[in-house]
Protein backbone atom coordinates (compact mmCIF):
# COMPACT_ATOMS: atom_id res chain seq x y z
CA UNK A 1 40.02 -64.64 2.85
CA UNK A 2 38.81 -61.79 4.87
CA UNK A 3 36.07 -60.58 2.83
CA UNK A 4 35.02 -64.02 1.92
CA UNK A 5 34.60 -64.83 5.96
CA UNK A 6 32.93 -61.52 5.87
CA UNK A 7 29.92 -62.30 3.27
CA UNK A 8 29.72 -65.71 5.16
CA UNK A 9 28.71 -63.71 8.45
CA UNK A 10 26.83 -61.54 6.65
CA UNK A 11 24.37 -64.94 5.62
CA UNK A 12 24.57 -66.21 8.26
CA UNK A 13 23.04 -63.23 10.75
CA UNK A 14 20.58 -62.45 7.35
CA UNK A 15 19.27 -65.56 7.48
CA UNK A 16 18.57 -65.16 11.61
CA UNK A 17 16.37 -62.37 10.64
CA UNK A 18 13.05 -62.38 8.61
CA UNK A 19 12.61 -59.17 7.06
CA UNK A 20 9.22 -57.67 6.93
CA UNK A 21 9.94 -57.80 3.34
CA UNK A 22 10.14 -61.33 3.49
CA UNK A 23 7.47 -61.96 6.00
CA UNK A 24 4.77 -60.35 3.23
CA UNK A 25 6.46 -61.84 0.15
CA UNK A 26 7.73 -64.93 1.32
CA UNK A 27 9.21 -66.22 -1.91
CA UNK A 28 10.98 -63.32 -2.59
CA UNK A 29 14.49 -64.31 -2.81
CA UNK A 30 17.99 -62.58 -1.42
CA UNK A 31 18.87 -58.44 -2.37
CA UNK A 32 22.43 -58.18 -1.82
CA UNK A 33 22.04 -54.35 -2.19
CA UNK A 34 20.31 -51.68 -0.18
CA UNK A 35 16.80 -51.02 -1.77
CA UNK A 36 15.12 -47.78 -2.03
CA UNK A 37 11.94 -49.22 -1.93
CA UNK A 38 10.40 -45.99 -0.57
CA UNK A 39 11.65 -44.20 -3.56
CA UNK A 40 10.35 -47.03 -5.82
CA UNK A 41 6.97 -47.06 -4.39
CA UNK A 42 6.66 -43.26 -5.01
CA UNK A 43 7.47 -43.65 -8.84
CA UNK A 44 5.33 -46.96 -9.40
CA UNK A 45 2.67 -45.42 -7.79
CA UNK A 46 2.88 -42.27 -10.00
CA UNK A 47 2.10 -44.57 -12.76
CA UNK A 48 -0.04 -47.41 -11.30
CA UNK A 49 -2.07 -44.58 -8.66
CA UNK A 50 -1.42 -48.12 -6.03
CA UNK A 51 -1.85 -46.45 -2.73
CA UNK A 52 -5.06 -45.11 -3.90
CA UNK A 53 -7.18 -47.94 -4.35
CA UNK A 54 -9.32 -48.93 -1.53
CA UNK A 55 -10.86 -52.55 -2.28
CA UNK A 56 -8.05 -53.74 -4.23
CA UNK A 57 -4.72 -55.05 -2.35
CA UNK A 58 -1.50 -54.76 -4.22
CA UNK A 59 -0.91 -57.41 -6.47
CA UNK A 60 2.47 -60.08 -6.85
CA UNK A 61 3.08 -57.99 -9.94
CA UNK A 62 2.76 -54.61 -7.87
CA UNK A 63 5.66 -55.77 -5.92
CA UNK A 64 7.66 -57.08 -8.38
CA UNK A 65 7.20 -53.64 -10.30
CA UNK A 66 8.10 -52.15 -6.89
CA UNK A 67 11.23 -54.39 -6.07
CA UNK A 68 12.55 -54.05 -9.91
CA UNK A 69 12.70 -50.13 -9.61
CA UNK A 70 13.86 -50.53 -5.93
CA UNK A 71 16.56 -52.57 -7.65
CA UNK A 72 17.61 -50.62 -10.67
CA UNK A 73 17.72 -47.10 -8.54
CA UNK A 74 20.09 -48.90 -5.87
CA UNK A 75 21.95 -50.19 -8.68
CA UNK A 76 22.01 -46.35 -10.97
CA UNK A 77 25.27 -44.77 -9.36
CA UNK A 78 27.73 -47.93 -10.17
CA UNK A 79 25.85 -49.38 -12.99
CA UNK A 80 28.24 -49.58 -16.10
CA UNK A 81 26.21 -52.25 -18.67
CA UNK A 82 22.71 -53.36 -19.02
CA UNK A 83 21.39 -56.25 -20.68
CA UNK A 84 18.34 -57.51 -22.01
CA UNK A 85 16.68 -60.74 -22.45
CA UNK A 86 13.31 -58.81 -24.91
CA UNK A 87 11.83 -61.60 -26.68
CA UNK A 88 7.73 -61.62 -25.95
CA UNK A 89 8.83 -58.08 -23.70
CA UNK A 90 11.23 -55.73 -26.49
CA UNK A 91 9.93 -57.07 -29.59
CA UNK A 92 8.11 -60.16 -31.12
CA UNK A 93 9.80 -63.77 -30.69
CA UNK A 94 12.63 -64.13 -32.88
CA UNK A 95 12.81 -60.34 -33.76
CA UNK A 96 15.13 -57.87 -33.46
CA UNK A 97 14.85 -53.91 -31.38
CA UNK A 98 15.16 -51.60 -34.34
CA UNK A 99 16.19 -47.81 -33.46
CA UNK A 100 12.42 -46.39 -34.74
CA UNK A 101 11.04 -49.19 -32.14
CA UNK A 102 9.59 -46.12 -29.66
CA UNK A 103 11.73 -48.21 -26.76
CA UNK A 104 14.66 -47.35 -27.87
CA UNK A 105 14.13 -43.27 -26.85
CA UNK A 106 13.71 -45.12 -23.33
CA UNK A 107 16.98 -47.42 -23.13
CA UNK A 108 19.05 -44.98 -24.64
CA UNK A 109 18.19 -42.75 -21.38
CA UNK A 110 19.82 -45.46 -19.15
């Protein structure tokens, strides 16, 4: 189909050109949506005060925070369901999220 010829092109000239994303993070894999990474940078760096250290380069973790939120804010005006995978991260191993868990305020806002 039309569309399916369309993404095809679309590869094919992506993977012509390196991003600078991709140049600094080379095994950062394929977005197939705009990021705001400018916007993400601002609110990770609200938290994590990044762009103010001097001796200390950002870490692989700093851009993963940074291309996560990137992510979820291109992803806010269409998103309809969110999932997720919280053993070791929402709750212990084999637990369950309970609504007093102090998360919950926090998903609930998605």
């Amino acid at each position: 189909s039309r569309e399916k010829q369309q993404h095809r092109d679309e590869q094919t000239s992506t993977a012509l050109q390196r991003s600078q994303l991709s140049e600094l993070c080379p095994g950062i894999g394929e977005f197939f949506t705009p990021l705001r990474l400018c916007d993400a940078l601002l609110r990770y760096d609200a938290v994590a005060s990044m762009t103010q250290r001097r001796h200390v380069a950002p870490s692989f973790n700093d851009v993963r925070h940074i291309l996560n939120t990137a992510q979820i804010l291109a992803l806010l005006p269409t998103l309809k369901l969110v999932t997720f995978d919280g053993d070791m991260t929402l709750y212990a191993d084999g637990g369950n999220l309970h609504r007093e868990s102090p998360i919950m305020s926090e998903i609930v806002t998605l």
